[in-house]
Protein backbone atom coordinates (compact mmCIF):
# COMPACT_ATOMS: atom_id res chain seq x y z
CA UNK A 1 -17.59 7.41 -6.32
CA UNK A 2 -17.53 4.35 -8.24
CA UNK A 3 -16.72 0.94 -6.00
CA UNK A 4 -15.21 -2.46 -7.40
CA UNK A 5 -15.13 -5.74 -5.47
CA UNK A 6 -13.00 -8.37 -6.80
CA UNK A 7 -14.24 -12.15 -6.93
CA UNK A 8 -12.57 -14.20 -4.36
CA UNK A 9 -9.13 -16.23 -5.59
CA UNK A 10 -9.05 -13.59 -8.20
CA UNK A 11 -5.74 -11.84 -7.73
CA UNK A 12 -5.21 -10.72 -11.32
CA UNK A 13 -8.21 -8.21 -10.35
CA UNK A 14 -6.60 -6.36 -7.22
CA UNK A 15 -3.05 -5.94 -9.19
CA UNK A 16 -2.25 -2.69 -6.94
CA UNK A 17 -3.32 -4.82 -3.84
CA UNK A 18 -1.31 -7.79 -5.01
CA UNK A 19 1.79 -5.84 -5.46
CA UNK A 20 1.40 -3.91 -2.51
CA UNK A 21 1.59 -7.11 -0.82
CA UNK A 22 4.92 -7.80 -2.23
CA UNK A 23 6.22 -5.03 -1.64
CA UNK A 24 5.25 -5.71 2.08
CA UNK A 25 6.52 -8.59 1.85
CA UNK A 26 10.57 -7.42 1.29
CA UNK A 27 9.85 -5.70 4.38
CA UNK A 28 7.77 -8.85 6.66
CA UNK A 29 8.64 -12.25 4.89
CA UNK A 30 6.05 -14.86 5.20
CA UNK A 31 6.05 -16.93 8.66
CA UNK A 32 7.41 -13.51 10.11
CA UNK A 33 6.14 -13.25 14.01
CA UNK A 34 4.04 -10.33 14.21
CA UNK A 35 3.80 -10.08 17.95
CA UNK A 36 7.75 -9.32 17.79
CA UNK A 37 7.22 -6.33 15.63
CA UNK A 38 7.46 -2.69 17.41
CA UNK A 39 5.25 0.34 16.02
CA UNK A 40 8.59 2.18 15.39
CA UNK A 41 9.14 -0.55 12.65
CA UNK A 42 5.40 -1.18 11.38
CA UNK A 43 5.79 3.24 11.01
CA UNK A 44 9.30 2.59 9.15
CA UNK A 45 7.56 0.48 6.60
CA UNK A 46 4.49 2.97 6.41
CA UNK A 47 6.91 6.07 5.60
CA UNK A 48 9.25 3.85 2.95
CA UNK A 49 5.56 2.30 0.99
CA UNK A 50 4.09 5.82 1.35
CA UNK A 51 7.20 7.65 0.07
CA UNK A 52 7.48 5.46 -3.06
CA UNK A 53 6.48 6.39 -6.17
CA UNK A 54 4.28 3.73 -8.20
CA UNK A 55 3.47 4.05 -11.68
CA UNK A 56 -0.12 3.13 -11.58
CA UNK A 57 -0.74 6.97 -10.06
CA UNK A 58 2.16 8.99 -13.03
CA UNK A 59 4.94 8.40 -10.46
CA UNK A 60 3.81 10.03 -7.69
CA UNK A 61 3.66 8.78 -4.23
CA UNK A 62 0.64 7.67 -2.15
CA UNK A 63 1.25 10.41 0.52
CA UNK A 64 0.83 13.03 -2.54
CA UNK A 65 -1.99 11.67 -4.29
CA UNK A 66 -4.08 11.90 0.00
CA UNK A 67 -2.49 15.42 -0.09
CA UNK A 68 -4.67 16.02 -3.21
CA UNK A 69 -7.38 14.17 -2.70
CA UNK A 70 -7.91 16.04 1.03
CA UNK A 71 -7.70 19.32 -1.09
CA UNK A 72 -10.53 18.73 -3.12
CA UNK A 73 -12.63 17.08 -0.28
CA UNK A 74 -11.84 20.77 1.98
């Protein structure tokens, strides 16, 4: 398996990461206390990221493209 690392202060080369980030972010806005946030909510945000189809991966979700990639690893 191939491996990138992206130069520091480089966001334009981690685009999925960067808009991952936002995405978390509509969820926990910056300055948000994260010693005030349960497991049942941090799990809530998990299932709804997870669940979402991005079109980086043909519209599928993240939780389909593991399913697959466990298959072939099996």
């Amino acid at each position: 398996m191939k491996i990138y690392f992206a130069h520091p202060y480089s966001s334009w080369q981690r685009g999925t990461n960067e808009n991952t980030n936002g995405l978390i972010r509509r969820y926990l806005p910056k300055g948000t206390d994260f010693n005030e946030i349960d497991m049942k909510q941090l799990k809530n945000i998990q299932e709804k990221l997870n669940n979402r189809p991005r079109k980086i991966i043909g519209y599928k979700t993240p939780k389909e493209m593991m399913v697959l990639e466990l298959k072939f690893v099996v």
